[in-house]
C-alpha atoms as a PDB file:
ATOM      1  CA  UNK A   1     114.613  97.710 131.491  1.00  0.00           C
ATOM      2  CA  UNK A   2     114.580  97.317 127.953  1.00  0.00           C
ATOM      3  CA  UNK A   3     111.724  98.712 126.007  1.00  0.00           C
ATOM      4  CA  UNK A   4     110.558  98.446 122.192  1.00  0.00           C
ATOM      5  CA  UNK A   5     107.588 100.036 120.278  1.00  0.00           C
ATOM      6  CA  UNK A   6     105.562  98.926 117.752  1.00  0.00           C
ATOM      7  CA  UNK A   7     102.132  99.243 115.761  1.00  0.00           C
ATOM      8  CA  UNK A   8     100.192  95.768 115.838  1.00  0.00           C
ATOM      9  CA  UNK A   9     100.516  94.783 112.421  1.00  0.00           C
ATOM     10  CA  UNK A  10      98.951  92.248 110.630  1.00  0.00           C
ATOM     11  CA  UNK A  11     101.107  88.705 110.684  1.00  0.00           C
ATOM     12  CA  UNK A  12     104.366  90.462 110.887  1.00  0.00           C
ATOM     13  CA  UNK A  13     107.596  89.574 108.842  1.00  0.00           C
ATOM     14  CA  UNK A  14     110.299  88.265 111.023  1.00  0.00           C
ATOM     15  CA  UNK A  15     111.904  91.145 112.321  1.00  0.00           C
ATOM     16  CA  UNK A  16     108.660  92.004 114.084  1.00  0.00           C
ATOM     17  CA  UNK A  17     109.462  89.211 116.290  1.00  0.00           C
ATOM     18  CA  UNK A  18     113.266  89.630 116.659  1.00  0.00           C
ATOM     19  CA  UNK A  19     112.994  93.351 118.220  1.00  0.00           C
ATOM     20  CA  UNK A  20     110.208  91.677 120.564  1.00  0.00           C
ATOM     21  CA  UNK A  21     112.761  88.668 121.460  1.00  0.00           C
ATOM     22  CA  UNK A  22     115.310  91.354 122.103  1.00  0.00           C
ATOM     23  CA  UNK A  23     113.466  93.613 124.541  1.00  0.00           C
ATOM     24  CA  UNK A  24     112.190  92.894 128.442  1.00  0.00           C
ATOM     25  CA  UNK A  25     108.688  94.657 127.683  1.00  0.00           C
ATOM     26  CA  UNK A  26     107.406  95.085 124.343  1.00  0.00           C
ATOM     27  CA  UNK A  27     104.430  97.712 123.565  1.00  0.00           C
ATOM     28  CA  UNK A  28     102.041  97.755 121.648  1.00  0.00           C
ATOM     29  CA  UNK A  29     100.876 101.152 119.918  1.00  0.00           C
ATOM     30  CA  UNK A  30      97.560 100.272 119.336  1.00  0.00           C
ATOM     31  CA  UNK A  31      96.537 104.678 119.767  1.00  0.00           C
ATOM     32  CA  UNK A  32      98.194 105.558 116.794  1.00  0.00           C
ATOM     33  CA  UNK A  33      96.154 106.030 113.147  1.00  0.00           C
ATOM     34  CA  UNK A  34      95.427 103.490 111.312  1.00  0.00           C
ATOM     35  CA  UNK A  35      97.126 103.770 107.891  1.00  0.00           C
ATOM     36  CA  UNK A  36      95.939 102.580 104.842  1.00  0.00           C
ATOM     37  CA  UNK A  37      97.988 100.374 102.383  1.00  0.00           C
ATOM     38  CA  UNK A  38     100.148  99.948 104.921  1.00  0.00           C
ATOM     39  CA  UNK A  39     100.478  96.433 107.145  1.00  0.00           C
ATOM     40  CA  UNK A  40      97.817  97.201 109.643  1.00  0.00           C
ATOM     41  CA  UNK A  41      95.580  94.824 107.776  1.00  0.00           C
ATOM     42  CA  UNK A  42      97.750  92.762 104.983  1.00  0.00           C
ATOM     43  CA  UNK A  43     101.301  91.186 104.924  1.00  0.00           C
ATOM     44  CA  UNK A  44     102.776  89.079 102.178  1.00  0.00           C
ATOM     45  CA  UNK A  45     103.193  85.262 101.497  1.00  0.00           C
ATOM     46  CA  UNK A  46     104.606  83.039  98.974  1.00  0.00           C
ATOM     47  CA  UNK A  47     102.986  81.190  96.203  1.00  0.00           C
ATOM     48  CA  UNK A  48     104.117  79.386  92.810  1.00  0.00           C
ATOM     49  CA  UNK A  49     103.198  83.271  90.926  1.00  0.00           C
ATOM     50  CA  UNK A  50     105.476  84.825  93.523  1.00  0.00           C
ATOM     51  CA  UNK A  51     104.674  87.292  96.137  1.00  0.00           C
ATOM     52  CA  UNK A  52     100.759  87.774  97.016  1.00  0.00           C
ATOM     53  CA  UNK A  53      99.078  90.299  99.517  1.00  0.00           C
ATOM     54  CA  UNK A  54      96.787  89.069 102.320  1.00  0.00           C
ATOM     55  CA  UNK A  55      94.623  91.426 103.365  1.00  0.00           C
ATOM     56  CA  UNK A  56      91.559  91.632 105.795  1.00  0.00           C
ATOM     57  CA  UNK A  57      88.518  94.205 104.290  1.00  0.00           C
ATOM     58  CA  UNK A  58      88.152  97.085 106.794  1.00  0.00           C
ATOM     59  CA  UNK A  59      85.726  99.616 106.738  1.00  0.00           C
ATOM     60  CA  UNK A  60      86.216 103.100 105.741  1.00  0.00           C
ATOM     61  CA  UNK A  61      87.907 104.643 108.488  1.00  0.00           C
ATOM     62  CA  UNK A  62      88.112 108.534 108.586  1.00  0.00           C
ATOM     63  CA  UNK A  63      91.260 110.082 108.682  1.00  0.00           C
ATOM     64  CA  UNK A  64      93.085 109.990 112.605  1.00  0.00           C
ATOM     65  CA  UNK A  65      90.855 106.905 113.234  1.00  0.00           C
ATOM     66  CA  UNK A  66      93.467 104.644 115.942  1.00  0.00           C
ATOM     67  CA  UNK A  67      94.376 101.094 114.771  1.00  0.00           C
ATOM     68  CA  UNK A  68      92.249 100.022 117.911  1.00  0.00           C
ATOM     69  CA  UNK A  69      89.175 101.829 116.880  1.00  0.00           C
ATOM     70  CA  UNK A  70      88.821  99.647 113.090  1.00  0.00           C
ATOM     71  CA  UNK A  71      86.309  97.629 112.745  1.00  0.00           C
ATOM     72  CA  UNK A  72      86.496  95.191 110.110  1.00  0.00           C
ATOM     73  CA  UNK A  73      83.942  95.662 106.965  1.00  0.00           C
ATOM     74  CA  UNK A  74      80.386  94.086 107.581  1.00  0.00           C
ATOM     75  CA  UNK A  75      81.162  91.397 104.503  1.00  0.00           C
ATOM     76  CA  UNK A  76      84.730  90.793 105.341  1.00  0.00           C
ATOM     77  CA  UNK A  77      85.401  87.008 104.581  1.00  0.00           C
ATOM     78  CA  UNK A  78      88.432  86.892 106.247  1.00  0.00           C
ATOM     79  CA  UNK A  79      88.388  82.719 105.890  1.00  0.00           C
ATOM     80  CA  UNK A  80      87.863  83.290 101.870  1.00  0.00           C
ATOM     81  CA  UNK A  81      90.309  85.748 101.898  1.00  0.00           C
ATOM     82  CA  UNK A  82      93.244  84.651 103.907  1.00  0.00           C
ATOM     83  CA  UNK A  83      92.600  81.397 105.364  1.00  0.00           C
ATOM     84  CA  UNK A  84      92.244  79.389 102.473  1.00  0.00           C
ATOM     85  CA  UNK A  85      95.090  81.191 100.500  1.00  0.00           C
ATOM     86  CA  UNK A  86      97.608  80.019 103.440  1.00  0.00           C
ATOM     87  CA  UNK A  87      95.898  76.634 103.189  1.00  0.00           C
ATOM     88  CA  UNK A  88      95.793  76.455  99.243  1.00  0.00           C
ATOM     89  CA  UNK A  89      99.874  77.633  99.273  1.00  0.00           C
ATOM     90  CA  UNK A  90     100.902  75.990 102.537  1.00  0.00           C
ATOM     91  CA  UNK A  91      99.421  72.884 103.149  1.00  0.00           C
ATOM     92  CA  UNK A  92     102.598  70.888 101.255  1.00  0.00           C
ATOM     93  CA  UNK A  93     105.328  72.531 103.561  1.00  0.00           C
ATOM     94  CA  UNK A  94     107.194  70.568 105.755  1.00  0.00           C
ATOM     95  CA  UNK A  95     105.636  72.216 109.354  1.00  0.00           C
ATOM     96  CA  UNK A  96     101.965  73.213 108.246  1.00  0.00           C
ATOM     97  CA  UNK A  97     100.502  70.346 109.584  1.00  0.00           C
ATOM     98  CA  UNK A  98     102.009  71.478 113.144  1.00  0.00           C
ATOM     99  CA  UNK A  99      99.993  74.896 112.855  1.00  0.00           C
ATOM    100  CA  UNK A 100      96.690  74.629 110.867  1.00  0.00           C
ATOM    101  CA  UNK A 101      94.535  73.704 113.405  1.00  0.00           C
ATOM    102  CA  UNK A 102      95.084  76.675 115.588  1.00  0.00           C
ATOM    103  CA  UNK A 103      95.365  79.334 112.392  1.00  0.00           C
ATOM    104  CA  UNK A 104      92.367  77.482 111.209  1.00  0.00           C
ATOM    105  CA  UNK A 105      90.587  78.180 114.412  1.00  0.00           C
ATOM    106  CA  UNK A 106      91.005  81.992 114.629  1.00  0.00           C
ATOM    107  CA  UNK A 107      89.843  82.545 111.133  1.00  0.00           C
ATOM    108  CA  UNK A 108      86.800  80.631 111.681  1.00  0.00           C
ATOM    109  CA  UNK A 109      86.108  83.095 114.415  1.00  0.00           C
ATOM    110  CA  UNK A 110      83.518  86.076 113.980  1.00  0.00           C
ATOM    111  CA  UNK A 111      86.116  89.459 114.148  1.00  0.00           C
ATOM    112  CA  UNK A 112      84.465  93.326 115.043  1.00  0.00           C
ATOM    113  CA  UNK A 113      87.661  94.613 114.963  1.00  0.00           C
ATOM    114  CA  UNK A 114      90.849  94.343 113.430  1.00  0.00           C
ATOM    115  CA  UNK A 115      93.317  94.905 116.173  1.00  0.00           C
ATOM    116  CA  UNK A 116      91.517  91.954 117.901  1.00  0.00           C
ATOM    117  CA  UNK A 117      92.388  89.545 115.054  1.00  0.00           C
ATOM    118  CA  UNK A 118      95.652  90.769 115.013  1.00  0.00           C
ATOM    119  CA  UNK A 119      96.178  90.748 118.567  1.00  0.00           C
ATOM    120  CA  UNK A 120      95.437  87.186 118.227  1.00  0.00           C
ATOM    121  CA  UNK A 121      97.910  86.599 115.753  1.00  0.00           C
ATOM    122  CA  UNK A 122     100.424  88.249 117.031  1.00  0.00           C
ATOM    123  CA  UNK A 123     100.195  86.360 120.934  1.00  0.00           C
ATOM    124  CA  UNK A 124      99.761  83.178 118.834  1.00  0.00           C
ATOM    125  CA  UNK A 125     103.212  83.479 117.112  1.00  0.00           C
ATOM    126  CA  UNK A 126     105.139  84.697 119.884  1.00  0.00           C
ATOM    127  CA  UNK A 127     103.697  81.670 121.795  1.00  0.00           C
ATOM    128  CA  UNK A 128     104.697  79.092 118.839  1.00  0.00           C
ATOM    129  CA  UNK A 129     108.094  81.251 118.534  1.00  0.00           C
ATOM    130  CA  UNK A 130     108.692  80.415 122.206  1.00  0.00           C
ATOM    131  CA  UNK A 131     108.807  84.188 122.879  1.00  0.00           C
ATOM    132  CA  UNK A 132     108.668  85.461 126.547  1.00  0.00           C
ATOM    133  CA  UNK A 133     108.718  88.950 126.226  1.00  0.00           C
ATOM    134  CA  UNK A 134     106.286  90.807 128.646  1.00  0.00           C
ATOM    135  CA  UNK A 135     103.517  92.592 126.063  1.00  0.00           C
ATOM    136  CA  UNK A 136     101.606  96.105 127.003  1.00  0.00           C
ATOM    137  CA  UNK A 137      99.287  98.210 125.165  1.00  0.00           C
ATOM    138  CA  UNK A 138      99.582 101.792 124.426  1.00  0.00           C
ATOM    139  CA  UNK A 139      95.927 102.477 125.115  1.00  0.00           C
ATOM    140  CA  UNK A 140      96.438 101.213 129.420  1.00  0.00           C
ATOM    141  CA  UNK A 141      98.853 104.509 129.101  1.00  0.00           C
ATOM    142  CA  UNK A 142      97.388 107.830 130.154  1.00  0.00           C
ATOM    143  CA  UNK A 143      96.372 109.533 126.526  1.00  0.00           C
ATOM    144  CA  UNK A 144      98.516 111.783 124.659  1.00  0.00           C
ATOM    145  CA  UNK A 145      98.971 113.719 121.614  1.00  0.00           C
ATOM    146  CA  UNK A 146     102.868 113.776 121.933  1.00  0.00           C
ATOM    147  CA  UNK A 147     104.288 112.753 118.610  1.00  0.00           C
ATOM    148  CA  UNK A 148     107.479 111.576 117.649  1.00  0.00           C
ATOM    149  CA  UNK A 149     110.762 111.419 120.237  1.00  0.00           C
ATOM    150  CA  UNK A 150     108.262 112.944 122.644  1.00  0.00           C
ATOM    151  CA  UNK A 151     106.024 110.223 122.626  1.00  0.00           C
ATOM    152  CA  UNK A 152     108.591 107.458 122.452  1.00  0.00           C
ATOM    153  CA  UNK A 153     110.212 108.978 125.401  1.00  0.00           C
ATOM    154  CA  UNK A 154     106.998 109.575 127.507  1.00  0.00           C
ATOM    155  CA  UNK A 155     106.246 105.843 126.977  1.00  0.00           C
ATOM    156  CA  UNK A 156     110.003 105.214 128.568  1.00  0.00           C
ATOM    157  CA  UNK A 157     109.061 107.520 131.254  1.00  0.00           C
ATOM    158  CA  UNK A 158     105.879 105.750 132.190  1.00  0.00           C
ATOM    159  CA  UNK A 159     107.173 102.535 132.063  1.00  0.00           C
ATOM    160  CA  UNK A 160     110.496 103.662 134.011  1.00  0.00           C
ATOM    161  CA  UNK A 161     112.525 102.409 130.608  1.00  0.00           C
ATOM    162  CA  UNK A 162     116.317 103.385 130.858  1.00  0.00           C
ATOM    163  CA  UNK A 163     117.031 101.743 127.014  1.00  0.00           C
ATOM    164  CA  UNK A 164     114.934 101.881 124.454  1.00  0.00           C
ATOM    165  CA  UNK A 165     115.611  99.991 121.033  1.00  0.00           C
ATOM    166  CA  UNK A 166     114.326 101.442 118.046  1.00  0.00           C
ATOM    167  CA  UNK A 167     113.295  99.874 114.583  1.00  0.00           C
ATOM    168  CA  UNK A 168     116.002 101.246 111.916  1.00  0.00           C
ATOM    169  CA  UNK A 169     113.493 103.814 110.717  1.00  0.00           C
ATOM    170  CA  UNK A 170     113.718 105.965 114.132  1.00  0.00           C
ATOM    171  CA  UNK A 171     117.133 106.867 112.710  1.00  0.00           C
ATOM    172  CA  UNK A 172     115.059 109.824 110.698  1.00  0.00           C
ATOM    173  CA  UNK A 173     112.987 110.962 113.236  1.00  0.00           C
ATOM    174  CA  UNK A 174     113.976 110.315 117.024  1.00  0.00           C
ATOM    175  CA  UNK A 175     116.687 112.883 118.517  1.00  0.00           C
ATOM    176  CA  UNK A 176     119.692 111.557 120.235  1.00  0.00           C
ATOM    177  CA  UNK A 177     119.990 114.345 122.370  1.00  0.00           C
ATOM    178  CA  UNK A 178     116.874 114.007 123.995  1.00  0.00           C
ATOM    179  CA  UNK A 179     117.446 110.542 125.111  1.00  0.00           C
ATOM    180  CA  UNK A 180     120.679 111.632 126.235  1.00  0.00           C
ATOM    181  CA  UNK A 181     118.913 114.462 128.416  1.00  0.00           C
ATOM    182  CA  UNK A 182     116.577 111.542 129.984  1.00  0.00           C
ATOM    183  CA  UNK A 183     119.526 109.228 130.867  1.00  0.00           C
ATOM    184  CA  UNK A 184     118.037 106.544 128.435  1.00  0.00           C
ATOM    185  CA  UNK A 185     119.616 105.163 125.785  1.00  0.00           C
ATOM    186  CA  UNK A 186     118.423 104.884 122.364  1.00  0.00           C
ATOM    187  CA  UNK A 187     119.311 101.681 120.390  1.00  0.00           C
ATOM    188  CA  UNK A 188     118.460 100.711 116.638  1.00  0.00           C
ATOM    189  CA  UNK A 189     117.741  97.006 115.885  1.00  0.00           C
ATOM    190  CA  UNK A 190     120.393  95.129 114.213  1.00  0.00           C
ATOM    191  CA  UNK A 191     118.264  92.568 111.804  1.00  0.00           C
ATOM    192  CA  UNK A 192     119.053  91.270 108.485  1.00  0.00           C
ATOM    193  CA  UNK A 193     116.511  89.808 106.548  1.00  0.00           C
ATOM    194  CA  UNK A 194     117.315  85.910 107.250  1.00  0.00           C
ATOM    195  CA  UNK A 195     117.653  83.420 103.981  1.00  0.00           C
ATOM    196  CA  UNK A 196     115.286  79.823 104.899  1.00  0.00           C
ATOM    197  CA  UNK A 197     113.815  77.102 102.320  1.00  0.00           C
ATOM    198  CA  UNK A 198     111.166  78.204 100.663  1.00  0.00           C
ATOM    199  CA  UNK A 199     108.759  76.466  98.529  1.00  0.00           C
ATOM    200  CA  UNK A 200     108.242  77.931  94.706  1.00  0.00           C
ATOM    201  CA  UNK A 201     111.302  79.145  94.062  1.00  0.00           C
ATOM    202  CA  UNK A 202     114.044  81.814  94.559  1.00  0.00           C
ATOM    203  CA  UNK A 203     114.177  83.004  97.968  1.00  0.00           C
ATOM    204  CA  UNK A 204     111.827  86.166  98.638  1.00  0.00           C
ATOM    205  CA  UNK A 205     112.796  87.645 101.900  1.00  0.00           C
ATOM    206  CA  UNK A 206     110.334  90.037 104.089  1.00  0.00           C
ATOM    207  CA  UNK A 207     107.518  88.137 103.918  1.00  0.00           C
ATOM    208  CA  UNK A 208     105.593  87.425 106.746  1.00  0.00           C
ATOM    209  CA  UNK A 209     106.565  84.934 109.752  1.00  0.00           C
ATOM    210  CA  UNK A 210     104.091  82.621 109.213  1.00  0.00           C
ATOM    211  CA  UNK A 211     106.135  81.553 105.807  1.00  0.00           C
ATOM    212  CA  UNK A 212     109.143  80.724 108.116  1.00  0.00           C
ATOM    213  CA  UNK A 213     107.188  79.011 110.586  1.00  0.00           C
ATOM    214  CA  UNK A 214     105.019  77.023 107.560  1.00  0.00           C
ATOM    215  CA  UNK A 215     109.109  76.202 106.371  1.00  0.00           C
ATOM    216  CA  UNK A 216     111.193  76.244 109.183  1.00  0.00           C
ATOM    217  CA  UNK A 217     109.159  74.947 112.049  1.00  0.00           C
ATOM    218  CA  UNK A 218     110.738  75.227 115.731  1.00  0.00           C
ATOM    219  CA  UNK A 219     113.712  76.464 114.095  1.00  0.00           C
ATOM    220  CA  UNK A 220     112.125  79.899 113.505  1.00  0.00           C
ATOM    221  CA  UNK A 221     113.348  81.568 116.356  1.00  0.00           C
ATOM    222  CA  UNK A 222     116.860  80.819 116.155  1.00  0.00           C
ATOM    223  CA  UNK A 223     117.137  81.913 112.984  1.00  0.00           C
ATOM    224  CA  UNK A 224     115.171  85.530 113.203  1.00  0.00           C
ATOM    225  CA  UNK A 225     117.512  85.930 116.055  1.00  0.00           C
ATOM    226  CA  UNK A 226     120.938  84.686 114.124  1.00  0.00           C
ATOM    227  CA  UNK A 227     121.525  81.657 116.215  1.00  0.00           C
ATOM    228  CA  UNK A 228     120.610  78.873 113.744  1.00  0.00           C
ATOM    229  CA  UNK A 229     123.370  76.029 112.943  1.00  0.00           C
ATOM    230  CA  UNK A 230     122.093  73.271 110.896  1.00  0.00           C
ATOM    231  CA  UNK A 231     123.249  70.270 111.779  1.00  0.00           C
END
């Protein structure tokens, strides 16, 4: 079984969605610490000035706080703030129309915390992406304070993992050997930014997915996954 890690971000770029497509179980480390000015809570979109930030007020966590303990700020307008900027940008591309209602739905919801708004985002792309990946959370594992390969291998342990793909990044931090030691092998994701129509513009790659679904439509997961012919 095929396992791949990752923090719930906040409407994930593309590749997000291609190490999920590539992996039997995908889980989500919702028991690490938040970090700030990171993509816990914003990702980027597209408009005629170029790139802009989205991103959902939290309160002030203290330092350590886990992504699944943040609560969003008492006077976050998330539909100020994030729906009507996809709206205001969006609404002229070619598959909006097919998505709105849905998007427009979960913003117009009341949100305590932010990993439940992002949990909600996240099962609502993989849905539109046609995605059937099995998803876990880190926080149904028994608790740890294992960092690093230790922690990436317990989850493979738990979940009786023998391969385990990593993001790109694990190439600075996860040891070969120890994989090696638990019969499991260790994998880095092969994903190159993808080049779709855009509105406004030069292409701007590593924004998030919603911009490729907004363009691109049911086409979306072909191309994160490198399958797309146009025809």
């Amino acid at each position: 079984m095929k396992l791949a890690i990752h923090q719930p971000n906040y409407l994930p770029w593309p590749g997000y969605f291609h190490k999920m497509e590539s992996v039997d179980l995908f889980l989500i480390l919702d028991t690490v610490q938040y970090m700030k000015h990171e993509y816990d809570n914003r990702c980027k979109i597209k408009t005629p000035e170029g790139e802009q930030w989205l991103t959902v007020p939290v309160s002030s966590p203290n330092l350590g706080t886990p992504i699944n303990k943040v609560m969003l700020a008492m006077d976050a307008d998330i539909w100020r703030y994030n729906w009507k900027p996809l709206k205001n940008n969006y609404s002229k591309s070619p598959f909006f129309e097919e998505y709105k209602d849905e998007l427009h739905e979960i913003y117009g919801k009341k949100w305590d915390r932010l990993i439940d708004l992002n949990l909600k985002l996240i099962e609502t792309v993989q849905n539109w992406l046609g995605i059937k990946t099995r998803l876990k959370f880190a926080s149904e594992l028994p608790e740890t304070t294992l960092k690093g390969t230790e922690l990436i291998l317990s989850h493979c342990r738990e979940l009786k993992a023998d391969e385990y793909l990593s993001g790109m990044g694990g190439k600075n931090y996860l040891e070969q050997e120890q994989f090696d030691n638990d019969n499991i092998r260790l994998e880095f994701q092969n994903y190159t930014p993808i080049v779709y129509p855009q509105r406004f513009g030069d292409f701007v790659p590593n924004l998030s997915v919603i911009d490729l679904l907004f363009n691109c439509g049911k086409d979306s997961l072909s191309r994160i996954m490198g399958n797309y012919r146009n025809e």
